[in-house]
Protein backbone atom coordinates (compact mmCIF):
# COMPACT_ATOMS: atom_id res chain seq x y z
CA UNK A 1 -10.23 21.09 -6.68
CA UNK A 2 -9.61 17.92 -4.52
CA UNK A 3 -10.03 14.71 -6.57
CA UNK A 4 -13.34 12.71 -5.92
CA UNK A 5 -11.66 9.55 -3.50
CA UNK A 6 -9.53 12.11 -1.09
CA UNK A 7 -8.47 9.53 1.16
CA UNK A 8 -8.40 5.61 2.03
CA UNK A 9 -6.59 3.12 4.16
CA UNK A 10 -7.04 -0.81 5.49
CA UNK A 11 -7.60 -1.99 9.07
CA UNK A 12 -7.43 -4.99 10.67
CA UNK A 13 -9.16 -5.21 14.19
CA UNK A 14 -9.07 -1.48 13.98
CA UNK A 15 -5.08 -1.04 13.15
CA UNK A 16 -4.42 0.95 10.24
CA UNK A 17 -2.17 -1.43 8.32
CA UNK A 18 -1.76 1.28 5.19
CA UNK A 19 -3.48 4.39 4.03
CA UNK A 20 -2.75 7.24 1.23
CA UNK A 21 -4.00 10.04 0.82
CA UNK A 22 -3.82 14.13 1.74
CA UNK A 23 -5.43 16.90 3.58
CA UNK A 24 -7.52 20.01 2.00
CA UNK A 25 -5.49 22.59 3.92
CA UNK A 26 -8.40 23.07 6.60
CA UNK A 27 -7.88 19.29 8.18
CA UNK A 28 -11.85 18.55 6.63
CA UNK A 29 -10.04 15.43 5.40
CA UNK A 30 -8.37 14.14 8.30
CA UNK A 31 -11.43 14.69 10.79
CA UNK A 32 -13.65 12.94 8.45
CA UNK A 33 -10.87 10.26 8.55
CA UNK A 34 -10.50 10.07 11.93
CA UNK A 35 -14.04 9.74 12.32
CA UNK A 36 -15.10 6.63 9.81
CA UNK A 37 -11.90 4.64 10.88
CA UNK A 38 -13.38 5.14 14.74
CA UNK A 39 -16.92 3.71 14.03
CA UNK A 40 -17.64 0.76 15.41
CA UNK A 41 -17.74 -2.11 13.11
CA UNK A 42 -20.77 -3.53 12.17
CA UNK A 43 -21.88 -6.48 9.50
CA UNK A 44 -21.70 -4.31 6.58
CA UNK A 45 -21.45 -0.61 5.59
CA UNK A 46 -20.66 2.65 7.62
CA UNK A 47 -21.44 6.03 6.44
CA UNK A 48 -19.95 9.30 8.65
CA UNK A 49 -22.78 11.79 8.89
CA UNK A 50 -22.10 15.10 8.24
CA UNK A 51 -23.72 18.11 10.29
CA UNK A 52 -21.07 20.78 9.05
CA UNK A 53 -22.51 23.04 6.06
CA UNK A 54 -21.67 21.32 2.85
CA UNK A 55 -20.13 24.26 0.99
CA UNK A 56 -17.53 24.15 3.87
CA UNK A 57 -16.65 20.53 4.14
CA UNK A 58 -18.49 18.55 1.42
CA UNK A 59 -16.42 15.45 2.44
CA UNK A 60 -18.22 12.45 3.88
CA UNK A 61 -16.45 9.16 4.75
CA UNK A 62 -17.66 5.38 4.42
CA UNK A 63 -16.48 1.87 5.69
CA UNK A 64 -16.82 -1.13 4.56
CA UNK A 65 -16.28 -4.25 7.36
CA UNK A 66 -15.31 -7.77 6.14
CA UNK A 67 -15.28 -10.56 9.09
CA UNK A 68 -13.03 -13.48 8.96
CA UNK A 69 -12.57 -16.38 10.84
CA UNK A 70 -8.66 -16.55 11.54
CA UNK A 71 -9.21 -20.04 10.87
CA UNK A 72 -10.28 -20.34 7.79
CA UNK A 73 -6.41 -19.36 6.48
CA UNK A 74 -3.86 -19.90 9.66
CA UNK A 75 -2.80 -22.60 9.69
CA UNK A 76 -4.07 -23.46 12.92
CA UNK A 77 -7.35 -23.82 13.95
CA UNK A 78 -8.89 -20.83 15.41
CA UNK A 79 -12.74 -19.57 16.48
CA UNK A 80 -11.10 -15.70 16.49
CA UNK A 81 -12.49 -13.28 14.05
CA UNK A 82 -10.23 -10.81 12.59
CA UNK A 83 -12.21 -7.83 11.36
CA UNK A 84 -11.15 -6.14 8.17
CA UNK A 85 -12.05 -2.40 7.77
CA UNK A 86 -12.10 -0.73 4.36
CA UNK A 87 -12.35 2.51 4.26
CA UNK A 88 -12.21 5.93 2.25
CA UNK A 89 -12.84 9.84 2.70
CA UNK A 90 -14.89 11.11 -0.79
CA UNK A 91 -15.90 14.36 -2.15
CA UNK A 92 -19.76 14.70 -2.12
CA UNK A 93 -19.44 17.44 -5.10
CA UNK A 94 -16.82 15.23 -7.29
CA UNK A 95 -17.82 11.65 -6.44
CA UNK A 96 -21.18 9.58 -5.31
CA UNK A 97 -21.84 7.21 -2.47
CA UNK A 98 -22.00 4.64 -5.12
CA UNK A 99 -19.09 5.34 -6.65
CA UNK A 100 -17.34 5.13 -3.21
CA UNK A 101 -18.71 2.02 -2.62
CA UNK A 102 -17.79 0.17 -5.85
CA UNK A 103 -14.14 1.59 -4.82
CA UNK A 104 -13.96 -0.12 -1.56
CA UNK A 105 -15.99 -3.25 -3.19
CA UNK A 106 -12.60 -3.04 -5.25
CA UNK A 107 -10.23 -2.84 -2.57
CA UNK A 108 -11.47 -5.97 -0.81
CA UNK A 109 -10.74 -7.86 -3.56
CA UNK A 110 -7.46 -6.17 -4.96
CA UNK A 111 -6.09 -7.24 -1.36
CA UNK A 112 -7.57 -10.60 -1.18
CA UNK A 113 -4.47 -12.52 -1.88
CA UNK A 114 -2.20 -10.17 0.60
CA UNK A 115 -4.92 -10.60 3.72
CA UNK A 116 -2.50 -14.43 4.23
CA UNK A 117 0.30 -12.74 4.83
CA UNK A 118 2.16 -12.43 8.15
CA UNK A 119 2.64 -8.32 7.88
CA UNK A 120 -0.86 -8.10 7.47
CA UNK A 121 -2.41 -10.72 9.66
CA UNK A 122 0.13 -9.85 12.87
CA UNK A 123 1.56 -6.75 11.97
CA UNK A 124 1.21 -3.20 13.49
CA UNK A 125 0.54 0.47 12.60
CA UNK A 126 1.24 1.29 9.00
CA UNK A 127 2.88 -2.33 8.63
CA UNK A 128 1.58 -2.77 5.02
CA UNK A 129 2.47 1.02 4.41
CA UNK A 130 5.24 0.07 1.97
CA UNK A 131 3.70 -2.64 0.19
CA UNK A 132 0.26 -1.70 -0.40
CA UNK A 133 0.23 2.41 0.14
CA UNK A 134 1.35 2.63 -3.76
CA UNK A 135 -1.65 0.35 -4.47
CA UNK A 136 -4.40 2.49 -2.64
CA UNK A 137 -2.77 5.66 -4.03
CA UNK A 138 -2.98 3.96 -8.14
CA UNK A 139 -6.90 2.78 -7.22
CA UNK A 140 -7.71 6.32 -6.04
CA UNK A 141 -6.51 7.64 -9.15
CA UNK A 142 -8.19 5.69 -11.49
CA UNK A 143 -11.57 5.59 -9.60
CA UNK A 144 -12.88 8.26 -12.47
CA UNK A 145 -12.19 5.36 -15.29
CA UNK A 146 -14.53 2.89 -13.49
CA UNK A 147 -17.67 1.34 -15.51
CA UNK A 148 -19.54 2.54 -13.12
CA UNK A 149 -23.05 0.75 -14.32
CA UNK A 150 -21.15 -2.32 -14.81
CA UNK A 151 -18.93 -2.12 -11.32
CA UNK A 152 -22.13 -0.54 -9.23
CA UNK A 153 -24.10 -4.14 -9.99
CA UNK A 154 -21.01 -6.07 -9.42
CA UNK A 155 -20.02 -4.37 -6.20
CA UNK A 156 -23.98 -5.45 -4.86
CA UNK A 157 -23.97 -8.51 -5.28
CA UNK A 158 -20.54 -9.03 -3.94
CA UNK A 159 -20.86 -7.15 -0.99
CA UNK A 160 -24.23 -8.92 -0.37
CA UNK A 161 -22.55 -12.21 -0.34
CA UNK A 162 -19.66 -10.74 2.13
CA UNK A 163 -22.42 -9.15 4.71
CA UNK A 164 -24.52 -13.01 4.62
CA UNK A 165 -21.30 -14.13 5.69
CA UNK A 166 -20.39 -11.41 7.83
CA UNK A 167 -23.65 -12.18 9.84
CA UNK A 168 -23.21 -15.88 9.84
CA UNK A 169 -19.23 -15.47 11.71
CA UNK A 170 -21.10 -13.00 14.19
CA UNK A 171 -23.55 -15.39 15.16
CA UNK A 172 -21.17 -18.29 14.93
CA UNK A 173 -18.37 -16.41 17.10
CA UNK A 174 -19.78 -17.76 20.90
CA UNK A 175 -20.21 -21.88 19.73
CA UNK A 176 -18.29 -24.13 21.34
CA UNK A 177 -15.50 -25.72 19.63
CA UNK A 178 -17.09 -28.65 16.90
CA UNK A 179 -16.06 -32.21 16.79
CA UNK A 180 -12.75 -33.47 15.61
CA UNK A 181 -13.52 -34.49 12.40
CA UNK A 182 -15.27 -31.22 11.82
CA UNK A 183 -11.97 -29.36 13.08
CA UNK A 184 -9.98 -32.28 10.95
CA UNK A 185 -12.03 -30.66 7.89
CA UNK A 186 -11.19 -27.08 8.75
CA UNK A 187 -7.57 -27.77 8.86
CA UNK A 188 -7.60 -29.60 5.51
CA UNK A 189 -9.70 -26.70 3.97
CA UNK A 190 -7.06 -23.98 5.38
CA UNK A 191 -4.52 -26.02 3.76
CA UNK A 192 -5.90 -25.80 0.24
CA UNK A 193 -6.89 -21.79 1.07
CA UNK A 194 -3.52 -21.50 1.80
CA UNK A 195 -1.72 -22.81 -1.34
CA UNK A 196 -4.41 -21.17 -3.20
CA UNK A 197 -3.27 -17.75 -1.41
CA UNK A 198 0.40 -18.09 -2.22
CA UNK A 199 -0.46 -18.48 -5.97
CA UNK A 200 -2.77 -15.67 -5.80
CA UNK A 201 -0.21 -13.15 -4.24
CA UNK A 202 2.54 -14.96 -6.68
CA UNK A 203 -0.05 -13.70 -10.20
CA UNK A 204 -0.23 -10.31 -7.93
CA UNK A 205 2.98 -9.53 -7.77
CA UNK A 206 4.01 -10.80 -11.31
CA UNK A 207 1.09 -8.33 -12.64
CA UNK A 208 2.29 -5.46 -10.79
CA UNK A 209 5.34 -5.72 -11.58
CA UNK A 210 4.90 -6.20 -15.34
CA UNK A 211 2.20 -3.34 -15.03
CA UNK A 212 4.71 -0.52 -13.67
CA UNK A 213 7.79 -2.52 -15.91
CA UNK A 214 9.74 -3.25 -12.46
CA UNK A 215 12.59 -6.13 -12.89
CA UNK A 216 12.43 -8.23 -9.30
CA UNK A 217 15.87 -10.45 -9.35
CA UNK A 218 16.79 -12.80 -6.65
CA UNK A 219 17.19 -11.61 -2.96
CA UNK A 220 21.27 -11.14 -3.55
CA UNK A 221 21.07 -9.25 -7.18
CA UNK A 222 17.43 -7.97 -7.16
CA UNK A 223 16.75 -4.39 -6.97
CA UNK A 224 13.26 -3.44 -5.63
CA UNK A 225 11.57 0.08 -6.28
CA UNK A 226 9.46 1.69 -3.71
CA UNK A 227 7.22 4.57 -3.65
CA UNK A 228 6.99 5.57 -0.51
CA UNK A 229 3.53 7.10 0.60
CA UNK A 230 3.31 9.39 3.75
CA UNK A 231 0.56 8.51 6.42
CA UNK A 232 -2.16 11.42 6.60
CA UNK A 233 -4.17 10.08 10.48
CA UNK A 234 -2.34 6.50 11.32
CA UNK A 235 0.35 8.70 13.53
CA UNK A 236 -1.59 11.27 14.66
């Protein structure tokens, strides 16, 4: 019996910057991949339709999109909009569409305070891999321990908020370049996003490290432990 998330990775501008997850043995899994992480991306959700008969390949795949304007965290001022894609492959039989959605609600925010950093924001294929692979693979494992009345509301609301925005960089993406003391304001504001980043990914790393009781010394005595997850589509 596969387990109810089968599969899940991160894009950025359609680069799959980390993934987890494995195949049923009849690549349902890794079609159904390869097919959500292709859609085109749109101000909100993406569902994968699914024509096959359901007692063959009950998996389905959805996407969540998350548009940001490089701007408002480079350090530079910027009208480019990077396009985050979250996304995951779910059994129909084992898991709901809501359920998949409050997983990916989660995701967005789990990798909120790693989005700032230069692997992520430049890097290519499978350049978060190490990093945040071990991350997707945890939240896929514990997706059958979510509160799923309390997490279903949350995940609404918050996604809501993220799609009005989503809309509003979309329709703000042809302007012309504002004022200086507007783009004087934008550069102070991606100052104070910035610090606030490097404290959040600071907590992150102090909580994960404390959570799975790893010791992270200095870069000359420190010893580091990685679990290494395998792409399933990012090489294909």
């Amino acid at each position: 019996m596969s387990p109810p998330i089968c599969w899940s990775c991160v894009q950025r501008n359609g680069i799959i910057l980390a993934e987890a997850g494995c195949d049923d043995g009849s690549r349902n899994i890794i079609k159904t991949a390869q097919k959500i992480t292709k859609m085109k991306p749109t101000a909100g959700w993406e569902v994968s339709s699914n024509f096959i008969n359901m007692s063959s390949n009950p998996y389905r795949g959805i996407k969540f999109h998350l548009h940001e304007c490089a701007g408002e965290i480079d350090d530079m001022l910027s009208d480019d909009i990077i396009i985050w894609a979250f996304s995951c492959v779910y059994n129909t039989t084992e898991c709901s569409e809501e359920t998949a959605k409050a997983f990916l609600t989660k995701l967005v925010f789990v990798s909120e305070p790693l989005r700032g950093m230069p692997w992520w924001r430049e890097g290519g294929t499978l350049s978060a891999q190490p990093s945040f692979a071990p991350t997707l693979q945890q939240q896929m494992e514990n997706v059958e321990q979510i509160d799923r009345l309390a997490v279903m509301q949350q995940h609404v609301d918050e996604t809501k908020a993220i799609m009005h925005n989503n809309i509003e960089n979309i329709l703000e993406r042809g302007d012309k370049i504002e004022d200086l003391q507007e783009e004087a304001h934008k550069l102070n504001v991606a100052a104070k996003v910035f610090k606030k980043n490097a404290k959040k990914v600071k907590r992150f790393k102090m909580l994960q490290n404390a959570k799975h009781g790893v010791l992270v010394g200095t870069a000359v005595t420190g010893v580091v432990g990685v679990c290494i997850i395998p792409p399933l589509i990012a090489l294909l």
